[in-house]
N, C-alpha and C. Protein backbone atom coordinates (compact mmCIF):
# COMPACT_ATOMS: atom_id res chain seq x y z
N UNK A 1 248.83 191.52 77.00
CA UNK A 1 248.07 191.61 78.25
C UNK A 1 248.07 193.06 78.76
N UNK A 2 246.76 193.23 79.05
CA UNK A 2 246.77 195.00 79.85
C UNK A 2 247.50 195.35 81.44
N UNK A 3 247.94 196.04 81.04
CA UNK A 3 249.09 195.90 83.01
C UNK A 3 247.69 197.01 83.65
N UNK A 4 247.84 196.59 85.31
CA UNK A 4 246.35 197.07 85.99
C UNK A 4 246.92 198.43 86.53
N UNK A 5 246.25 199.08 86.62
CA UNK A 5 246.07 200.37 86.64
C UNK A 5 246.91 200.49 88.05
N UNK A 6 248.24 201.29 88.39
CA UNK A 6 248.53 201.83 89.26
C UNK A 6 248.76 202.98 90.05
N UNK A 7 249.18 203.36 91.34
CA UNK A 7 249.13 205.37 91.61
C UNK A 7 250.10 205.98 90.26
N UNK A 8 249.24 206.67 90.17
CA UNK A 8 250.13 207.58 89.19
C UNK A 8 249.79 208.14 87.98
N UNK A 9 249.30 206.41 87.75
CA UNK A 9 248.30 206.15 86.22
C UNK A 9 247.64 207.70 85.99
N UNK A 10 247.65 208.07 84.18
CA UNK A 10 246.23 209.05 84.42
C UNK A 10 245.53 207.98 83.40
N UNK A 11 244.46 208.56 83.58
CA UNK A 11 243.13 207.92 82.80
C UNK A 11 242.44 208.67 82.42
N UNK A 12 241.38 208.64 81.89
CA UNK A 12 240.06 209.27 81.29
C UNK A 12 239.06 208.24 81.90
N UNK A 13 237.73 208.45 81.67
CA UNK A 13 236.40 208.04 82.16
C UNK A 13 235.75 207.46 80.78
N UNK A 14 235.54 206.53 80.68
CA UNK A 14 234.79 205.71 79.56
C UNK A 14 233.66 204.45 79.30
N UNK A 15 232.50 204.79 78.40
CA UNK A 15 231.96 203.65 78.68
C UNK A 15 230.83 203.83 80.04
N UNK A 16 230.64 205.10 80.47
CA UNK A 16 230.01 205.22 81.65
C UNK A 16 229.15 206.55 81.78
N UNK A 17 227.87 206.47 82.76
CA UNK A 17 226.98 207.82 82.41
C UNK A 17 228.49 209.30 82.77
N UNK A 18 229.06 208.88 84.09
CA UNK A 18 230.28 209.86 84.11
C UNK A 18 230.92 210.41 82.83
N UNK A 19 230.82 209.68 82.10
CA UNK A 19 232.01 209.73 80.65
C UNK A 19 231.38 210.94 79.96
N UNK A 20 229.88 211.27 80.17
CA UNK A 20 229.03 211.70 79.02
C UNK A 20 228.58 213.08 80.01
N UNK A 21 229.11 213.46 81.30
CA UNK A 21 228.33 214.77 82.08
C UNK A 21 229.84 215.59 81.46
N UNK A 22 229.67 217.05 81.41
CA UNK A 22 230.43 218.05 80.56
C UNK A 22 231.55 218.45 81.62
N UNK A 23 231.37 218.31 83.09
CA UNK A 23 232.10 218.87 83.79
C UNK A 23 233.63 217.51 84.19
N UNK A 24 232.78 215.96 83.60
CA UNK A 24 234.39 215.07 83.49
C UNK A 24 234.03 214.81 82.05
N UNK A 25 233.80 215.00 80.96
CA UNK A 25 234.32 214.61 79.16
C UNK A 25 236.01 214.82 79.41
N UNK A 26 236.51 214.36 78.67
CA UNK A 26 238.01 214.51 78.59
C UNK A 26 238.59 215.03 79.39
N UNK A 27 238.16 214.99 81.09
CA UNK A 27 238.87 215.12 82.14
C UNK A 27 239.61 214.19 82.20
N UNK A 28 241.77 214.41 82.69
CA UNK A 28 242.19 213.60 82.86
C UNK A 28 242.68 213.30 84.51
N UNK A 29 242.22 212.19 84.95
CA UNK A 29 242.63 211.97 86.51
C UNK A 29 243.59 211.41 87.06
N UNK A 30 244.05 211.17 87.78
CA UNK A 30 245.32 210.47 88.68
C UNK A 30 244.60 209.43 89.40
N UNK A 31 245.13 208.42 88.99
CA UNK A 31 244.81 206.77 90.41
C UNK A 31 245.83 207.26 91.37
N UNK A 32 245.18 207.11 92.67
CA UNK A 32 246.17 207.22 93.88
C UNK A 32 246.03 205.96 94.46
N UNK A 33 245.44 205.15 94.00
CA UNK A 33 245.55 203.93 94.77
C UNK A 33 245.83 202.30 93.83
N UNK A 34 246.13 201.46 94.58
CA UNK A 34 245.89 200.35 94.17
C UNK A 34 244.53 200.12 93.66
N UNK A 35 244.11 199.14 93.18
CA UNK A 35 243.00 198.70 92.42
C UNK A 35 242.37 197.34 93.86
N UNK A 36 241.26 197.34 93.97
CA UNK A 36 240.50 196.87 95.23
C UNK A 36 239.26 196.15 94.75
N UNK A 37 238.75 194.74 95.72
CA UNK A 37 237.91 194.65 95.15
C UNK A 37 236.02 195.00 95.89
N UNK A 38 235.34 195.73 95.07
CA UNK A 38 234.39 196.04 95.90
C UNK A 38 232.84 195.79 95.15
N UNK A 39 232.38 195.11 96.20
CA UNK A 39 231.01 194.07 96.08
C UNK A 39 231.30 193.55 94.36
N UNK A 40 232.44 193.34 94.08
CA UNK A 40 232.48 191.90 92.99
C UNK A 40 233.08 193.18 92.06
N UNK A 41 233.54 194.57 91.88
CA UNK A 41 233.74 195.41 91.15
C UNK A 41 235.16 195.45 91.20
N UNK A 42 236.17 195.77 90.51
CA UNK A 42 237.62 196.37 90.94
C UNK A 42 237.47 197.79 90.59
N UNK A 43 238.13 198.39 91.57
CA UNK A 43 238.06 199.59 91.84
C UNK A 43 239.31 200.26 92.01
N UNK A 44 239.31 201.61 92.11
CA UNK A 44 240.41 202.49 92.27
C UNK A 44 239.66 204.00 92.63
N UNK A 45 240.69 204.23 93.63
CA UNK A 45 240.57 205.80 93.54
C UNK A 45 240.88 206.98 93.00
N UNK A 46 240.38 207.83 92.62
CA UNK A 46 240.41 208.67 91.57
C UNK A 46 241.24 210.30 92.50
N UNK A 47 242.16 210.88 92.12
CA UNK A 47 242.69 212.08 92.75
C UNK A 47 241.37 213.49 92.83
N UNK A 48 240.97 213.65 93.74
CA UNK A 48 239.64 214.69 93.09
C UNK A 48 238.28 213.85 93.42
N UNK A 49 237.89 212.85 93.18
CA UNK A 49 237.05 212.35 93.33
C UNK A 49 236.59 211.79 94.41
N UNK A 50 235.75 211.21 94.71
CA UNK A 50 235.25 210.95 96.17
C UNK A 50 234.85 209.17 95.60
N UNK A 51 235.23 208.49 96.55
CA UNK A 51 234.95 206.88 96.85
C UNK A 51 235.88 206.25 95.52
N UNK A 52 235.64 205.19 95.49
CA UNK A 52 236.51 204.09 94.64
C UNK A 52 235.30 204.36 93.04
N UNK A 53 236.20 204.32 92.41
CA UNK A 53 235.89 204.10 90.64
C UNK A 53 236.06 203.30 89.72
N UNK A 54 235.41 201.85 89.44
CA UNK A 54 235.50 200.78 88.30
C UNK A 54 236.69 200.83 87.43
N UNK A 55 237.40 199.83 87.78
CA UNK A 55 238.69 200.21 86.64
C UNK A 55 237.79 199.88 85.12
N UNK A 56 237.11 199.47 84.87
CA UNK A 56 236.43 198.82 83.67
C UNK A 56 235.87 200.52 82.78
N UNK A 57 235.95 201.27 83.44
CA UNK A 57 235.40 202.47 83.15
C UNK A 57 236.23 203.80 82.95
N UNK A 58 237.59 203.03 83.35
CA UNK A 58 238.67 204.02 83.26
C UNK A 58 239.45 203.42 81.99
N UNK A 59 240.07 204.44 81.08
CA UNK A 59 241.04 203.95 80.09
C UNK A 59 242.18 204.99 80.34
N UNK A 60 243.17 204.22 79.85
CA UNK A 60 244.93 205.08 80.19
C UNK A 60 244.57 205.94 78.86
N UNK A 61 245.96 206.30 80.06
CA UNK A 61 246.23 207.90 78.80
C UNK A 61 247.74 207.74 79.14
N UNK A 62 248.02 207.40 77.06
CA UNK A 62 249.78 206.97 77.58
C UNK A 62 249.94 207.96 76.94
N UNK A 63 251.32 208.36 77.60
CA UNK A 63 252.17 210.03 77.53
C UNK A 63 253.00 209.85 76.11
């Protein structure tokens, strides 16, 4: 089973038009938040980024 994304987590961007612009490709980010649910999406906030971000679109990055 996948454990859900918590603060701290880093991730990458995947699976998404974000994944594919040059300024986030293999950018790695920080979740600062819990995971939320928004209009039927789960979400998280991204360190740097502005509003909540699809966990479905984020993949870990294990150390």
């Amino acid at each position: 089973m996948i454990r859900p994304l918590k603060p701290g987590d880093q991730v990458v961007m995947h699976g998404c038009y974000e994944a594919h612009k040059e300024k986030y490709k293999d950018k790695v980010w920080t979740v600062e938040s819990e995971p939320w649910d928004l209009c039927g999406s789960e979400v998280v906030r991204l360190e740097g980024h502005s509003g909540g971000f699809a966990t479905e679109y984020l993949k870990r990055v294990e150390a």
